[in-house]
Protein backbone atom coordinates (compact mmCIF):
# COMPACT_ATOMS: atom_id res chain seq x y z
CA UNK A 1 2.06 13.64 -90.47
CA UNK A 2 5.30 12.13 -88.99
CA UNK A 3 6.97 9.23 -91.58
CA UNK A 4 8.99 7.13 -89.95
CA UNK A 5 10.79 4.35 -91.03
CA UNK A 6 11.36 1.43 -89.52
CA UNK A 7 14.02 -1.22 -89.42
CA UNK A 8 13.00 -2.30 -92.77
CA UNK A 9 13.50 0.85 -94.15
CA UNK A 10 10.64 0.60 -97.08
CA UNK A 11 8.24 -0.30 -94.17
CA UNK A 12 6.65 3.07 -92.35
CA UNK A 13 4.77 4.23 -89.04
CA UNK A 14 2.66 6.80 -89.87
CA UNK A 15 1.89 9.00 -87.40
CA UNK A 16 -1.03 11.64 -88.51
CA UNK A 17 -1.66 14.91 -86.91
CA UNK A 18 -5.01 14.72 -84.11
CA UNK A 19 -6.54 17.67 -83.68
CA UNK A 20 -8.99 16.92 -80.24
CA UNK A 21 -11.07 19.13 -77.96
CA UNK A 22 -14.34 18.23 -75.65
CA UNK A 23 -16.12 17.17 -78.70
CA UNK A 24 -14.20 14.70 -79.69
CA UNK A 25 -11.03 14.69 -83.08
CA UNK A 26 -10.71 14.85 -86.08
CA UNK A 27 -7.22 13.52 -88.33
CA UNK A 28 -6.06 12.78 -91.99
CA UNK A 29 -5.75 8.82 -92.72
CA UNK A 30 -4.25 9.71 -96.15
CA UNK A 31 -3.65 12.30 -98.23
CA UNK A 32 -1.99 11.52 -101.63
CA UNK A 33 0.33 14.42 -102.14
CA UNK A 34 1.67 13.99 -98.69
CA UNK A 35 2.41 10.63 -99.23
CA UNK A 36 3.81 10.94 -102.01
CA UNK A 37 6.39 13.55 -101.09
CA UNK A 38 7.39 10.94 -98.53
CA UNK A 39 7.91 7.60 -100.80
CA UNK A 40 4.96 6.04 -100.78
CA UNK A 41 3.54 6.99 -104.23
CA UNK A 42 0.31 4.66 -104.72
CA UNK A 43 -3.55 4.43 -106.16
CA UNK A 44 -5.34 2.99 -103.79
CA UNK A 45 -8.49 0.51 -105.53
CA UNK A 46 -10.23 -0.99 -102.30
CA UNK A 47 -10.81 -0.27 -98.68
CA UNK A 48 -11.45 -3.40 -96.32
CA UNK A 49 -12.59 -3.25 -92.86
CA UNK A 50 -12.70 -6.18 -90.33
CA UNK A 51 -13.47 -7.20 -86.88
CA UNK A 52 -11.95 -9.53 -85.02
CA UNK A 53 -11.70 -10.81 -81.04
CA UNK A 54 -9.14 -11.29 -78.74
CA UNK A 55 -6.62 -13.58 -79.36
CA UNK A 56 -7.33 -14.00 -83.51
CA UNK A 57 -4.32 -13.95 -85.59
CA UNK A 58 -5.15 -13.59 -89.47
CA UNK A 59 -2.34 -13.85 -91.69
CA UNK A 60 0.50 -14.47 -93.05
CA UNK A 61 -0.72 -13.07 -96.42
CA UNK A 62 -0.05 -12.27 -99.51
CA UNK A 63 -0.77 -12.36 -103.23
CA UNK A 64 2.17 -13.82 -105.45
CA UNK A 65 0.50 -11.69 -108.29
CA UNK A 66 -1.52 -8.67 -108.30
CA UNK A 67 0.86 -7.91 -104.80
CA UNK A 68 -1.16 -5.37 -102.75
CA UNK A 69 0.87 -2.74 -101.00
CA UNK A 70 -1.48 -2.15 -97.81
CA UNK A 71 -1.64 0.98 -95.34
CA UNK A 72 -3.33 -0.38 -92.17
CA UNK A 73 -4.70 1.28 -88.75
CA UNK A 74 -7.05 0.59 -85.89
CA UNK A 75 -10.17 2.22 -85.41
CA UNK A 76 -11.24 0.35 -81.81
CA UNK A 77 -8.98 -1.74 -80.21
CA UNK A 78 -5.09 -2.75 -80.63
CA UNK A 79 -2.87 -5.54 -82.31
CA UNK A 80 0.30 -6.39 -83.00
CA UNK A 81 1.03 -5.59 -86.83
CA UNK A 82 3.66 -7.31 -88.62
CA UNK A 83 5.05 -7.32 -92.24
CA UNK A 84 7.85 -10.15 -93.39
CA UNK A 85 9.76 -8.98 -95.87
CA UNK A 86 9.27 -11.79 -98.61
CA UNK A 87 11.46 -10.30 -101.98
CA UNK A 88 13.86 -12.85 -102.54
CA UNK A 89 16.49 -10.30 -104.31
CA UNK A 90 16.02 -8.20 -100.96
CA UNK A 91 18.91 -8.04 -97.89
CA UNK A 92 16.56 -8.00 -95.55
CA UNK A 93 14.82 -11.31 -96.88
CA UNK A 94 12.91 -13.08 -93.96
CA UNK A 95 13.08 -10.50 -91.77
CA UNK A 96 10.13 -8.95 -89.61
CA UNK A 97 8.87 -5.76 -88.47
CA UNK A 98 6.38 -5.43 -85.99
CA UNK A 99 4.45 -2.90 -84.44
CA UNK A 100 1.23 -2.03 -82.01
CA UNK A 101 -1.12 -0.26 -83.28
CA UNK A 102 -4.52 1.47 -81.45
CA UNK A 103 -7.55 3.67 -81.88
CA UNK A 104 -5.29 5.47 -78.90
CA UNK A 105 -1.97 6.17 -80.34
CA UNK A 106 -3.67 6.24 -83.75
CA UNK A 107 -0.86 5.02 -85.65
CA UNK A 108 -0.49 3.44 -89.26
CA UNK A 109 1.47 1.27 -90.82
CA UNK A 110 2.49 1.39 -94.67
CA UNK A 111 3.41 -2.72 -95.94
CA UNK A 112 4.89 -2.74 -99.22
CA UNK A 113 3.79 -5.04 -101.87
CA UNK A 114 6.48 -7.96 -101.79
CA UNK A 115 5.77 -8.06 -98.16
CA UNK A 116 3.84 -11.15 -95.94
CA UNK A 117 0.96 -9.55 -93.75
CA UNK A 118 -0.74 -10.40 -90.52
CA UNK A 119 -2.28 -9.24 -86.90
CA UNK A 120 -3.22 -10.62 -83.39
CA UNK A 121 -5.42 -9.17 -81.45
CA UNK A 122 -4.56 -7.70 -78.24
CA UNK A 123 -7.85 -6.19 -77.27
CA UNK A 124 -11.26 -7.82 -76.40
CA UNK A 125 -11.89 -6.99 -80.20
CA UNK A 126 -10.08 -5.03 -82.66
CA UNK A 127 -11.64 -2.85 -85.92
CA UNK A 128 -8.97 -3.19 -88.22
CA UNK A 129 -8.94 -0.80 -91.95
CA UNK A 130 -7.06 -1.02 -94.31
CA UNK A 131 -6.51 0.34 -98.04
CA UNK A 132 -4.90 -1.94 -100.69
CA UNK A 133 -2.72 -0.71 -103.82
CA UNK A 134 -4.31 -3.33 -105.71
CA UNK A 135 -7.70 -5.71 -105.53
CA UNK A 136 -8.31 -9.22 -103.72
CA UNK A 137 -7.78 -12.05 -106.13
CA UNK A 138 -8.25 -15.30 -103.91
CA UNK A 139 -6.18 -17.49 -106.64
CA UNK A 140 -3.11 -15.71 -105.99
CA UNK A 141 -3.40 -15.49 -102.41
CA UNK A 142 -0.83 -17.26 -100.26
CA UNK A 143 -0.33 -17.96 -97.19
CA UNK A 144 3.22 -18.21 -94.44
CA UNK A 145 2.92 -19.72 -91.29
CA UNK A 146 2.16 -17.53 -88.39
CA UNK A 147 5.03 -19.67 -86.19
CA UNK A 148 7.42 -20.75 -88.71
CA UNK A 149 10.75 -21.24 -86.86
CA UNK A 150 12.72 -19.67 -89.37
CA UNK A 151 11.19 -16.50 -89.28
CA UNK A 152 10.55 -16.13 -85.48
CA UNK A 153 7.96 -13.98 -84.95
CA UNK A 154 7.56 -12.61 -81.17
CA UNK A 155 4.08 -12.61 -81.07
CA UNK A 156 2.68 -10.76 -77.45
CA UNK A 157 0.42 -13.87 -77.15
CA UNK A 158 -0.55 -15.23 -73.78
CA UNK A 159 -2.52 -18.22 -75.12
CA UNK A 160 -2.57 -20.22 -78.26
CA UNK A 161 -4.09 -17.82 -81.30
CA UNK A 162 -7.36 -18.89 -82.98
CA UNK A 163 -6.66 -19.23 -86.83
CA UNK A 164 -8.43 -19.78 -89.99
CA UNK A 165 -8.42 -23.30 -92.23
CA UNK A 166 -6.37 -21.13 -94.39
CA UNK A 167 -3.97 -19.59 -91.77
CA UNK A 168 -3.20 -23.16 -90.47
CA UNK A 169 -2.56 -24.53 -93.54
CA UNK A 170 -0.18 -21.84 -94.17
CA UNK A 171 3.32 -22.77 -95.56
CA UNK A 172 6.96 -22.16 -93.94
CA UNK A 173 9.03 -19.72 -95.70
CA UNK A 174 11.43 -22.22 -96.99
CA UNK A 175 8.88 -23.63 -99.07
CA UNK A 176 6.22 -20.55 -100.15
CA UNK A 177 6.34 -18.63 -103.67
CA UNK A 178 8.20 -15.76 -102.78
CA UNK A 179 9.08 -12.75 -105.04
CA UNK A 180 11.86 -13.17 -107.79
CA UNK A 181 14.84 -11.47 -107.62
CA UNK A 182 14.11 -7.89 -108.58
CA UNK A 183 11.20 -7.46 -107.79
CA UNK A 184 10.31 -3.71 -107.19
CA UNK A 185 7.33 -2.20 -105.51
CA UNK A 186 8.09 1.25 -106.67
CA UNK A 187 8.38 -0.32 -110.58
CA UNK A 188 4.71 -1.90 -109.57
CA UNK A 189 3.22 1.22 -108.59
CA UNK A 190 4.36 2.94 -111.89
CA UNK A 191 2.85 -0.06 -114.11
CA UNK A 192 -0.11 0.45 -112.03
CA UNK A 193 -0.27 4.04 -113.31
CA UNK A 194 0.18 3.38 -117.18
């Protein structure tokens, strides 16, 4: 597997290892030693899988507590990933990365906990998996704004996204919970190991 980081540095493309012929491939999503040896040193406690169309954005999401460090990939279709770097105590503080991913180039992303989370679509439809570093607690979920100014997302959309209740409800950055001031993922993923 290839590790690369991106312009956030504790955000990662993963690029695994295909091995193809006539029949068809075959390629490691995760392996923990692996991982491990390159930074991202995490139990994973719950896989989610969902489908979505063209054109549906889902996110900007997070949990305030119980933060869920997420390693995503598409198994049919494409979107546009992005992670929004939301630690308060962090230099890179309201910035964004984003970054296609596809059942053809295979590629996975590795989102932090501390970090805002969402997809479009860019396909008819899109299978989208995902495993989370901790589980889905609904009362500590927030929401950001897909569009907020301040942040300025450059969504490949070609027509208004369809959202959720939740997703338009969703608050600007300048007025969300955010993480405190030194906050840590990597001192979250030893707690999570005690």
């Amino acid at each position: 597997m290839r590790f690369i980081k991106t312009e956030i540095p504790d955000v990662v493309i993963i690029e695994p290892r295909v091995f193809g012929d006539e029949r068809g491939f075959f390629m490691e999503t995760w392996q923990r030693k692996t991982f491990a040896e390159n930074g991202i040193d995490f139990d994973f406690v719950q896989d989610n899988h969902s489908l979505s169309g063209r054109g549906i954005l889902r996110g900007l999401h997070y949990q305030i507590r119980q933060p869920q460090g997420k390693l995503v990939r598409v198994a049919e279709g494409e979107v546009f990933d992005v992670a929004v770097d939301i630690r308060s105590g962090s230099k890179w503080f309201g910035k964004w990365v984003g970054v296609r991913l596809s059942a053809e180039n295979k590629r996975m992303l590795w989102v932090p906990p501390g970090f805002a989370h969402g997809f479009c679509v860019l396909s008819d439809r899109a299978a989208f998996m995902y495993k989370c570093t901790d589980f889905y607690a609904p009362e500590h979920e927030r929401s950001i704004v897909w569009n907020d100014p301040d942040l300025n997302i450059l969504w490949p959309l070609d027509c208004e996204p369809v959202l959720s209740g939740k997703d338009l409800q969703g608050a600007r950055l300048v007025e969300a919970e955010v993480f405190p001031d030194g906050f840590s993922f990597r001192r979250t993923a030893m707690e999570m190991r005690q």
